[in-house]
C-alpha atoms as a PDB file:
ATOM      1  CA  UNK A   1       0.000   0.000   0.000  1.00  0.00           C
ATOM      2  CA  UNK A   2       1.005   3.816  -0.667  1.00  0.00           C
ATOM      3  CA  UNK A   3       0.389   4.487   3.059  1.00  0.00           C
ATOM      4  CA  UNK A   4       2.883   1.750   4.442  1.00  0.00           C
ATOM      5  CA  UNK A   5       5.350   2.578   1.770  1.00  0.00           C
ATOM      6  CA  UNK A   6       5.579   5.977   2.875  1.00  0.00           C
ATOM      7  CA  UNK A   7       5.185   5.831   6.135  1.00  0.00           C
ATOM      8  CA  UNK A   8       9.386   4.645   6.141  1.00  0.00           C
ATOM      9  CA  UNK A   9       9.797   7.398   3.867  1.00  0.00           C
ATOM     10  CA  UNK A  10      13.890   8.240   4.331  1.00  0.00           C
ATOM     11  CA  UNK A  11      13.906  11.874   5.160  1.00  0.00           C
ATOM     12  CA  UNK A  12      17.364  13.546   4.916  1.00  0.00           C
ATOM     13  CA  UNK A  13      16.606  14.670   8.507  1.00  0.00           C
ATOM     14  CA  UNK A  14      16.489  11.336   9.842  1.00  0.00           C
ATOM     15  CA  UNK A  15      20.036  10.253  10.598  1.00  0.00           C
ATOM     16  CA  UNK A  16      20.554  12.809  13.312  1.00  0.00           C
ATOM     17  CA  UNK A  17      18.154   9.928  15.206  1.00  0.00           C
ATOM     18  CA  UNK A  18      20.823   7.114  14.766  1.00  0.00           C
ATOM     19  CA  UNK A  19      22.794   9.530  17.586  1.00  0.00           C
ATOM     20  CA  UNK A  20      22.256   9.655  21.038  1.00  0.00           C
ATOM     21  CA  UNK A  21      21.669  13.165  21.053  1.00  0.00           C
ATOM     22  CA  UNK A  22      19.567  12.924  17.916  1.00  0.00           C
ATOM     23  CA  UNK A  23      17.324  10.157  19.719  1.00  0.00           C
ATOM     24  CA  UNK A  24      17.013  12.626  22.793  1.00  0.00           C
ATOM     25  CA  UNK A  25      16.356  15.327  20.315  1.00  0.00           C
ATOM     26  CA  UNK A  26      13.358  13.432  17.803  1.00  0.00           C
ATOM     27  CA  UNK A  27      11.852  12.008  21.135  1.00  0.00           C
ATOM     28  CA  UNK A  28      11.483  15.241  23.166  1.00  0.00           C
ATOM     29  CA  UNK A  29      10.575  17.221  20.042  1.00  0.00           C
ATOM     30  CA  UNK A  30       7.878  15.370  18.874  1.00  0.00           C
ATOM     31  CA  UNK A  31       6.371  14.757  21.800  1.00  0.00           C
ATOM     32  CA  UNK A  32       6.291  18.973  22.092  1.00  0.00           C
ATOM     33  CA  UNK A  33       4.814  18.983  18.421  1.00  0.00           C
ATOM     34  CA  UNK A  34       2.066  16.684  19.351  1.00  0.00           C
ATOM     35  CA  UNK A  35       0.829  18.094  22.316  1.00  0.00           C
ATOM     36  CA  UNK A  36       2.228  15.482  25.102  1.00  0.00           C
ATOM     37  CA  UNK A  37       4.346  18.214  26.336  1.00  0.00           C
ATOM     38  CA  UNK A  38       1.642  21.096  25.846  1.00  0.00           C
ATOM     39  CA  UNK A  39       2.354  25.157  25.024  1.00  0.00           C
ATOM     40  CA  UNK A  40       3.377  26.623  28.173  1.00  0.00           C
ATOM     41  CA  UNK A  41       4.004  23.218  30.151  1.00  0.00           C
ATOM     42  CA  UNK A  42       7.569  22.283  31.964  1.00  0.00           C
ATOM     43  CA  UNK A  43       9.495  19.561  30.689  1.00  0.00           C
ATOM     44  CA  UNK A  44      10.610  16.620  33.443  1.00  0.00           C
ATOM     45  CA  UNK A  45      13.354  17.310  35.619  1.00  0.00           C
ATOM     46  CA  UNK A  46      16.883  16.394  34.282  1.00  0.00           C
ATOM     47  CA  UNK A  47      17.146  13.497  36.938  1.00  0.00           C
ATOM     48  CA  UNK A  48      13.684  11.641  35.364  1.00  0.00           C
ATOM     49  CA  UNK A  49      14.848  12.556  31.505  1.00  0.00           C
ATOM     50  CA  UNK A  50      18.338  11.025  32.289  1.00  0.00           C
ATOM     51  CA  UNK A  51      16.491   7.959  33.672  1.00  0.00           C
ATOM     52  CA  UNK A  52      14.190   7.408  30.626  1.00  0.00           C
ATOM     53  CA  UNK A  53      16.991   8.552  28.297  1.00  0.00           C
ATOM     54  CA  UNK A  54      19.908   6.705  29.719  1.00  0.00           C
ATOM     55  CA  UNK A  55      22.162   9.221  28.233  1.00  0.00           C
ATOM     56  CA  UNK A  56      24.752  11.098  30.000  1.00  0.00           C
ATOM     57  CA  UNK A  57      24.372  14.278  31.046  1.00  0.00           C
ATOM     58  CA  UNK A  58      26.219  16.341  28.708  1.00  0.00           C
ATOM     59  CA  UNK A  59      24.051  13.965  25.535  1.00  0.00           C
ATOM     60  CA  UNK A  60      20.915  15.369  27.066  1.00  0.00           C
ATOM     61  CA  UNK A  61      22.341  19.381  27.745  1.00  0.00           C
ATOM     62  CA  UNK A  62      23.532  19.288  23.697  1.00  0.00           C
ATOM     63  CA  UNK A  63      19.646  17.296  23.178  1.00  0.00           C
ATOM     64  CA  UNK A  64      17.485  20.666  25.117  1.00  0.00           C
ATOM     65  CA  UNK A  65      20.298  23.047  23.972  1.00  0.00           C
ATOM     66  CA  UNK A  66      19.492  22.108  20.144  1.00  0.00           C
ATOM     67  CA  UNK A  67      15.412  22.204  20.596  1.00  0.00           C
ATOM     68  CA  UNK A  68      16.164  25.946  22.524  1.00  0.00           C
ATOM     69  CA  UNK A  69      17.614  26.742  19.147  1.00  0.00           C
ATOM     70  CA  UNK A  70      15.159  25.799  17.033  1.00  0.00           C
ATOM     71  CA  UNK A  71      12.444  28.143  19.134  1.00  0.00           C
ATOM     72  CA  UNK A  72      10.519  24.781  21.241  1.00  0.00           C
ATOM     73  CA  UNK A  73      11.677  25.518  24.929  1.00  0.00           C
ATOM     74  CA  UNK A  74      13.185  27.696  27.191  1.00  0.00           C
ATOM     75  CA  UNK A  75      15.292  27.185  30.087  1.00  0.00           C
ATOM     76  CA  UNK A  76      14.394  29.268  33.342  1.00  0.00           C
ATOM     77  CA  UNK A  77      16.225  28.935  35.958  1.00  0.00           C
ATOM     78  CA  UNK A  78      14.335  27.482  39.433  1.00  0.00           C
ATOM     79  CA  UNK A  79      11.282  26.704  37.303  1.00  0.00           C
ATOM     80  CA  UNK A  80      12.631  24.469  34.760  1.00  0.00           C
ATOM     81  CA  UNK A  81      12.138  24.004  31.027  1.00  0.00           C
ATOM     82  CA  UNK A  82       9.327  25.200  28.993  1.00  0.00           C
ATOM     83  CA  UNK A  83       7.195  24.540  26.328  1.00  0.00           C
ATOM     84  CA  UNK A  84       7.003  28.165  24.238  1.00  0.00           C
ATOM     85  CA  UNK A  85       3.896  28.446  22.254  1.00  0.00           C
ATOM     86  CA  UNK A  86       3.878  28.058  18.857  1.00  0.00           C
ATOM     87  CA  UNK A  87       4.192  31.110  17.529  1.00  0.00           C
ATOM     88  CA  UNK A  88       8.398  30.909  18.521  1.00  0.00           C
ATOM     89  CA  UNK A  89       8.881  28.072  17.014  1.00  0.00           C
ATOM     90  CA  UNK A  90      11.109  27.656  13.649  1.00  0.00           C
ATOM     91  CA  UNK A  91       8.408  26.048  11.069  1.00  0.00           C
ATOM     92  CA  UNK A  92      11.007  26.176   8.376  1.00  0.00           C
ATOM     93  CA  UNK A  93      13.113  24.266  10.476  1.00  0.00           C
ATOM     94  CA  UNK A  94      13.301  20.419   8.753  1.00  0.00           C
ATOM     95  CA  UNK A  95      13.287  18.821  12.359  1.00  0.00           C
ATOM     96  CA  UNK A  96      10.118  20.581  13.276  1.00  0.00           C
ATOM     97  CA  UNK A  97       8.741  19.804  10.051  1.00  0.00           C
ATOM     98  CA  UNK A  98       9.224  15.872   9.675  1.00  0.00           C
ATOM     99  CA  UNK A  99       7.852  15.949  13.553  1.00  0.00           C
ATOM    100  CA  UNK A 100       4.146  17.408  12.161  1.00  0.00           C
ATOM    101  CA  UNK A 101       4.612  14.674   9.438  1.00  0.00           C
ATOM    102  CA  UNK A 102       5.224  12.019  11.934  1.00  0.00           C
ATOM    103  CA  UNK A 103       2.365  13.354  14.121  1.00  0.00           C
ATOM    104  CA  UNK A 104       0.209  13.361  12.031  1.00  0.00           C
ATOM    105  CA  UNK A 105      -0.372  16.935  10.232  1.00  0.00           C
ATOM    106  CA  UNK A 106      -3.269  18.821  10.961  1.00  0.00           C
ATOM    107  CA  UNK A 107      -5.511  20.157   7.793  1.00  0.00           C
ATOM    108  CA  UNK A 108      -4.737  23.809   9.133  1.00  0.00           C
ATOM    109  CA  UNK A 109      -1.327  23.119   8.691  1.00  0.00           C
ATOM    110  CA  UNK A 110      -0.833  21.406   5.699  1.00  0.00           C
ATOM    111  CA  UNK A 111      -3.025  24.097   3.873  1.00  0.00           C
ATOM    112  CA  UNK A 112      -0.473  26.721   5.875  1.00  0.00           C
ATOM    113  CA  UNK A 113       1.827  24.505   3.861  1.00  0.00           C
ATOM    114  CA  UNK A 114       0.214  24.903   0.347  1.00  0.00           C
ATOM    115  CA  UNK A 115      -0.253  28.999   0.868  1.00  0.00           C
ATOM    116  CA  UNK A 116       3.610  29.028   1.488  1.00  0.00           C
ATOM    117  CA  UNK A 117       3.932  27.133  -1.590  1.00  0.00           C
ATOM    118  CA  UNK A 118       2.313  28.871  -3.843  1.00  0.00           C
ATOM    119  CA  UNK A 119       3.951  32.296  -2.439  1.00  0.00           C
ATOM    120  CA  UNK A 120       7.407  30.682  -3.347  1.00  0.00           C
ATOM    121  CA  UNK A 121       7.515  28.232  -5.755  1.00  0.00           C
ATOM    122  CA  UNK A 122       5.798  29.997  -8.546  1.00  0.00           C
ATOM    123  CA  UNK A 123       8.210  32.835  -8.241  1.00  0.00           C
ATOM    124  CA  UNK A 124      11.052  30.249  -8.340  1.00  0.00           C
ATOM    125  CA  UNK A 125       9.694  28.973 -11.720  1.00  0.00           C
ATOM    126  CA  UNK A 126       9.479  32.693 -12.966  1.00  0.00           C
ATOM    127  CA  UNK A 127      13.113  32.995 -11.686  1.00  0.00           C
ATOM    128  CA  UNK A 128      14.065  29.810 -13.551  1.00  0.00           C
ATOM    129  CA  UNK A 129      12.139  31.203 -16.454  1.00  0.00           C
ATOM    130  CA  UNK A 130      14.853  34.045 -16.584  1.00  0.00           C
ATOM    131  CA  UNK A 131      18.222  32.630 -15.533  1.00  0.00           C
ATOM    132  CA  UNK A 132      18.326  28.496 -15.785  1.00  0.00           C
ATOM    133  CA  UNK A 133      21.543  27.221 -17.872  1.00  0.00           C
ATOM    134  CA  UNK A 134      21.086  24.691 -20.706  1.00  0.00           C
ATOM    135  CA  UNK A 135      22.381  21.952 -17.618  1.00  0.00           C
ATOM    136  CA  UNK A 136      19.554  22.870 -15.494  1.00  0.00           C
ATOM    137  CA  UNK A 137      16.779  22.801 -18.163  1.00  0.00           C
ATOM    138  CA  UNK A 138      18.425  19.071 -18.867  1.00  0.00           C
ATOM    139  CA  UNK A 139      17.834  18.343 -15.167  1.00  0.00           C
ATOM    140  CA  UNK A 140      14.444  19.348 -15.075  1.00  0.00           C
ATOM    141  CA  UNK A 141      13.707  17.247 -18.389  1.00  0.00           C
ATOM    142  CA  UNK A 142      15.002  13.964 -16.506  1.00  0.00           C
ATOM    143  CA  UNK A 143      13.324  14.025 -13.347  1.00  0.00           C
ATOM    144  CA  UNK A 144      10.473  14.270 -15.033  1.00  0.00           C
ATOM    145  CA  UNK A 145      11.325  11.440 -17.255  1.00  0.00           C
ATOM    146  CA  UNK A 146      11.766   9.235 -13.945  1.00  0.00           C
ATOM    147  CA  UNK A 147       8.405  10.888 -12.551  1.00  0.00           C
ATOM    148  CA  UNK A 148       6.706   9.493 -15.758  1.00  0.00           C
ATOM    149  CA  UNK A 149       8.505   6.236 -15.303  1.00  0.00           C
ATOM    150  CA  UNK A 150       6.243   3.130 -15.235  1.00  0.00           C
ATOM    151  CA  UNK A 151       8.398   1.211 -12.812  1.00  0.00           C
ATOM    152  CA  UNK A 152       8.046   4.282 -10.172  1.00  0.00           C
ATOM    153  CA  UNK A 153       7.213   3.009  -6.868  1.00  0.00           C
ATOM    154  CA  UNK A 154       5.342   5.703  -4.049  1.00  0.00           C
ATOM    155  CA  UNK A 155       8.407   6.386  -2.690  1.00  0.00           C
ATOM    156  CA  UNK A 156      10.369   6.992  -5.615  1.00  0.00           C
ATOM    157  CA  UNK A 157       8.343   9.235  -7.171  1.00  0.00           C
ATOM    158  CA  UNK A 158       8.209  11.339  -4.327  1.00  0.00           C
ATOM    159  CA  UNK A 159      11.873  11.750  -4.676  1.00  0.00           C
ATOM    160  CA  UNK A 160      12.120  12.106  -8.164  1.00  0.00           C
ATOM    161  CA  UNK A 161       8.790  15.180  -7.715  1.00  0.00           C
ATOM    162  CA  UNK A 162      11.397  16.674  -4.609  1.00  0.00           C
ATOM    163  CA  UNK A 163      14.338  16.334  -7.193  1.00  0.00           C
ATOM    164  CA  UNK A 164      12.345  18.621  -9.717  1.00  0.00           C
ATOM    165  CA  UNK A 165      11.152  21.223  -7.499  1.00  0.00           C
ATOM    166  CA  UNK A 166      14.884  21.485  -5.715  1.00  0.00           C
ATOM    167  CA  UNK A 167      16.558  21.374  -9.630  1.00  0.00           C
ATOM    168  CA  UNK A 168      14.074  24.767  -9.966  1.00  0.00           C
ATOM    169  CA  UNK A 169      14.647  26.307  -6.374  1.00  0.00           C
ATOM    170  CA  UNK A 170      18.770  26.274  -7.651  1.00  0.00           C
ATOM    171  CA  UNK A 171      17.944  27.115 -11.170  1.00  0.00           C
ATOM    172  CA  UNK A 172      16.264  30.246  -9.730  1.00  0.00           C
ATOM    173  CA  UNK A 173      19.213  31.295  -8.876  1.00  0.00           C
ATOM    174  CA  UNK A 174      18.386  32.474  -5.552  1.00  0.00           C
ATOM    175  CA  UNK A 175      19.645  30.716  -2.682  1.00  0.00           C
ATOM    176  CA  UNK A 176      17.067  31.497  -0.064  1.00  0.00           C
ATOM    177  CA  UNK A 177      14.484  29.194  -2.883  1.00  0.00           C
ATOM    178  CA  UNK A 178      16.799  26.531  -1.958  1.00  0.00           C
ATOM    179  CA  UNK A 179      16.625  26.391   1.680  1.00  0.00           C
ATOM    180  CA  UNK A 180      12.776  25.863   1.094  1.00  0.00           C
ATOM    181  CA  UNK A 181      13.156  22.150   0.241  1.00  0.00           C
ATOM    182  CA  UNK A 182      12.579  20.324   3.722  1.00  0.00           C
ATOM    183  CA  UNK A 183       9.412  22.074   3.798  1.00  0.00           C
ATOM    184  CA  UNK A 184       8.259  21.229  -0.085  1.00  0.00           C
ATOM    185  CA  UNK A 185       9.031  17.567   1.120  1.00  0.00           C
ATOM    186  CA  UNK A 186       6.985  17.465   4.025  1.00  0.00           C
ATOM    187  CA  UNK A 187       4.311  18.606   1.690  1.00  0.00           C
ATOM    188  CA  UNK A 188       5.029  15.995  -0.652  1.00  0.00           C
ATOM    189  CA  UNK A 189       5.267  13.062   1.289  1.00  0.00           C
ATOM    190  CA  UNK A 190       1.777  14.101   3.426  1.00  0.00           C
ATOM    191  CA  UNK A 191       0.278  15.061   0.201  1.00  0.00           C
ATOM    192  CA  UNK A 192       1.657  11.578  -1.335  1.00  0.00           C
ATOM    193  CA  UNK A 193       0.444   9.741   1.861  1.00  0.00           C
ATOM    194  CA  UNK A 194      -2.814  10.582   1.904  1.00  0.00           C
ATOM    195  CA  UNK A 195      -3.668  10.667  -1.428  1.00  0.00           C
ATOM    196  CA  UNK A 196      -1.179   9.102  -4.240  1.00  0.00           C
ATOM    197  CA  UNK A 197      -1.103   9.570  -8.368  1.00  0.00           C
ATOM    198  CA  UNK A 198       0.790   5.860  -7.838  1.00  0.00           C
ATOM    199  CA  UNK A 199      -0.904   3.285  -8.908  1.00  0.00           C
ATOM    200  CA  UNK A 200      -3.546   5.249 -11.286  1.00  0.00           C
ATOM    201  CA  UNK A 201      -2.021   5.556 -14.198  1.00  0.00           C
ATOM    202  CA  UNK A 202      -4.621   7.988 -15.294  1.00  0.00           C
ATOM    203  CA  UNK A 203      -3.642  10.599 -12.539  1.00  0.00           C
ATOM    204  CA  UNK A 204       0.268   9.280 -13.028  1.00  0.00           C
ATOM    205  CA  UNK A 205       0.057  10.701 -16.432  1.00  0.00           C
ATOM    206  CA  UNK A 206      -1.498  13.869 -15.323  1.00  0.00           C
ATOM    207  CA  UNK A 207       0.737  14.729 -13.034  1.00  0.00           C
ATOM    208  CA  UNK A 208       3.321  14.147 -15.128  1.00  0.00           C
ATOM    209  CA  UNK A 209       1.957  16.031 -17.878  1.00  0.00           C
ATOM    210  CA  UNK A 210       1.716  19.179 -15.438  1.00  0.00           C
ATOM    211  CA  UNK A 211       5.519  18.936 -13.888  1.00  0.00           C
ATOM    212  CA  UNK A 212       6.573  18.960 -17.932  1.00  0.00           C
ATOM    213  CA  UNK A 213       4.019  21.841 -18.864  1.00  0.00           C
ATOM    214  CA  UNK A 214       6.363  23.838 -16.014  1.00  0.00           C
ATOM    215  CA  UNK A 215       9.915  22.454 -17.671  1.00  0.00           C
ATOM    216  CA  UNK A 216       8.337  23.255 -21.136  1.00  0.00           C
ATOM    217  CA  UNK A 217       7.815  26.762 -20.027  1.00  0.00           C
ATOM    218  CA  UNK A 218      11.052  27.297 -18.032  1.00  0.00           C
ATOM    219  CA  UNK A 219      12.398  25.913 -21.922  1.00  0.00           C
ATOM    220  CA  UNK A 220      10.787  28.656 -23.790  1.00  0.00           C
ATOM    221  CA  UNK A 221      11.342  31.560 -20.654  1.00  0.00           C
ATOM    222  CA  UNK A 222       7.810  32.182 -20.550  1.00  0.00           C
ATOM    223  CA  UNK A 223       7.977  33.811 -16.908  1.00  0.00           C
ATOM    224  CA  UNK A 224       3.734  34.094 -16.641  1.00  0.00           C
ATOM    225  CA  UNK A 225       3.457  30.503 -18.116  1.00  0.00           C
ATOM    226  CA  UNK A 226       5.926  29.117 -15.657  1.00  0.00           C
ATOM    227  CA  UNK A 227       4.622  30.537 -12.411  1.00  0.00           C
ATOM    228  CA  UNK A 228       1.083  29.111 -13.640  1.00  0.00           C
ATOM    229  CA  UNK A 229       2.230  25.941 -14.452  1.00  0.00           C
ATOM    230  CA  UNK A 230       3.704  26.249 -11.055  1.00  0.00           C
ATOM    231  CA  UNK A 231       0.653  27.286  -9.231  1.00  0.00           C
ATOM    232  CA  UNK A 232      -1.451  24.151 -11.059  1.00  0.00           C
ATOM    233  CA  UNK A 233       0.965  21.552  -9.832  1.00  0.00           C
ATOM    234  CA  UNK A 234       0.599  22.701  -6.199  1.00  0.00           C
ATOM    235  CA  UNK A 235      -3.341  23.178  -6.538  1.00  0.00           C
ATOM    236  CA  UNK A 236      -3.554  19.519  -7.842  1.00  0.00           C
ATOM    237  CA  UNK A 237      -1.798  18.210  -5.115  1.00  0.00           C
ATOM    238  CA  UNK A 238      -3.782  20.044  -2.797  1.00  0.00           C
ATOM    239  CA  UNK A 239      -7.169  19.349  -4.412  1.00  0.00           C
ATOM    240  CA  UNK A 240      -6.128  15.327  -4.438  1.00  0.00           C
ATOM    241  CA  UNK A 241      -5.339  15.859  -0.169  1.00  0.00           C
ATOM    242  CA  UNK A 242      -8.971  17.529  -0.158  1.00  0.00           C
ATOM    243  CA  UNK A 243     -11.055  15.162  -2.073  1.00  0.00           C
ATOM    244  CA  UNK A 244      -9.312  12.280  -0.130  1.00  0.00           C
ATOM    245  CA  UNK A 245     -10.124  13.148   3.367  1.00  0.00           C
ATOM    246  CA  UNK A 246     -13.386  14.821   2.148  1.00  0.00           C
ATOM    247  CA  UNK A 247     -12.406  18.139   3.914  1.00  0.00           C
ATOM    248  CA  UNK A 248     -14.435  21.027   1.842  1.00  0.00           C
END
């Protein structure tokens, strides 16, 4: 099944869990991103987390020391460690990210998701548009040859769709495009989860078709034709997460 296929989807993120301190890390954060450790609530005491943890001290210092930095707790002295609210913490950050995948994303955030999408990534095609090299536009062309590809599993296409959105990010020639890409994955893997193009070849095809329309366009420079290829891409996957959990 789609679901159990990319459910042990391999983010890039994932490694830093092979670690001690990464273990530490995933466990305390994603128990903050799905409300066991509430907004506003105190963390256990060192002496109970180095119990459960089994982890020296210093692993579990570096563990709260890296989720202080990425906007989910605080340190205060004689009162301990808390949970900030959400507003402080780092969305864009690819921890925080794959921990609202693993939790189980909310609709209100995944459509958060799809507005920051189509905010970006449409000006990155436009960008594209203007300033891609011959190399890039030969990039583009062969993900989407592997996206089309009839022995594409679930999890395969999702990387080959990530490959072609990064491959126009870095042909935009903008860097800060780039950095965007742990959060266009998150989209694609929930989006991919819940509701699939793999097996159907019908809606295989499609999507296809659309990811091509954009590399056609970034071919010819068409700017306008880019961003709305772009923007029809990102509506399909977000009218395919829709229609599959019924949400209006």
């Amino acid at each position: 099944m789609v679901e159990n296929e990319l459910s042990n989807y391999d983010f890039r993120t994932a490694g830093h869990s092979r670690t001690h301190h990464g273990h530490v890390m995933r466990d305390l954060g994603l128990r903050i991103v799905n409300g066991s450790y509430p907004e506003n609530s105190i963390l256990p005491g060192d002496a109970e987390l180095l119990e459960r943890f089994g982890v020296s001290r210093t692993v579990l210092r570096e563990a709260l020391k890296t989720l202080a930095a990425k906007g989910l707790i605080q340190p205060k002295a004689k009162i301990g460690t808390r949970v900030l609210e959400r507003s402080n913490w780092n969305l864009f950050d690819p921890d925080i990210l794959v921990w609202h995948f693993e939790a189980g994303a909310s609709a209100a955030f995944l459509s958060s998701i799809v507005e920051m999408r189509l905010a970006l990534e449409p000006e990155a095609a436009g960008l594209a548009a203007l300033r891609r090299t011959e190399a890039q536009l030969a990039k583009l062309y062969e993900w989407v040859e592997e996206m089309g590809s009839t022995r594409e599993s679930p999890a395969h296409f999702v990387h080959s769709d990530l490959q072609f959105h990064i491959a126009i990010a870095e042909a935009s020639g903008n860097p800060f495009m780039r950095s965007i890409s742990a959060l266009i994955e998150v989209a694609l893997v929930t989006t991919f989860t819940i509701s699939s193009p793999i097996p159907n070849t019908e809606r295989h095809m499609h999507s296809v078709a659309r990811h091509r329309a954009i590399a056609d366009a970034i071919r010819d420079r068409d700017v306008a034709a880019a961003k709305e290829a772009m923007r029809g891409v990102i509506q399909d996957g977000a009218e395919r997460v829709l229609a599959a959990s019924g949400t209006d």
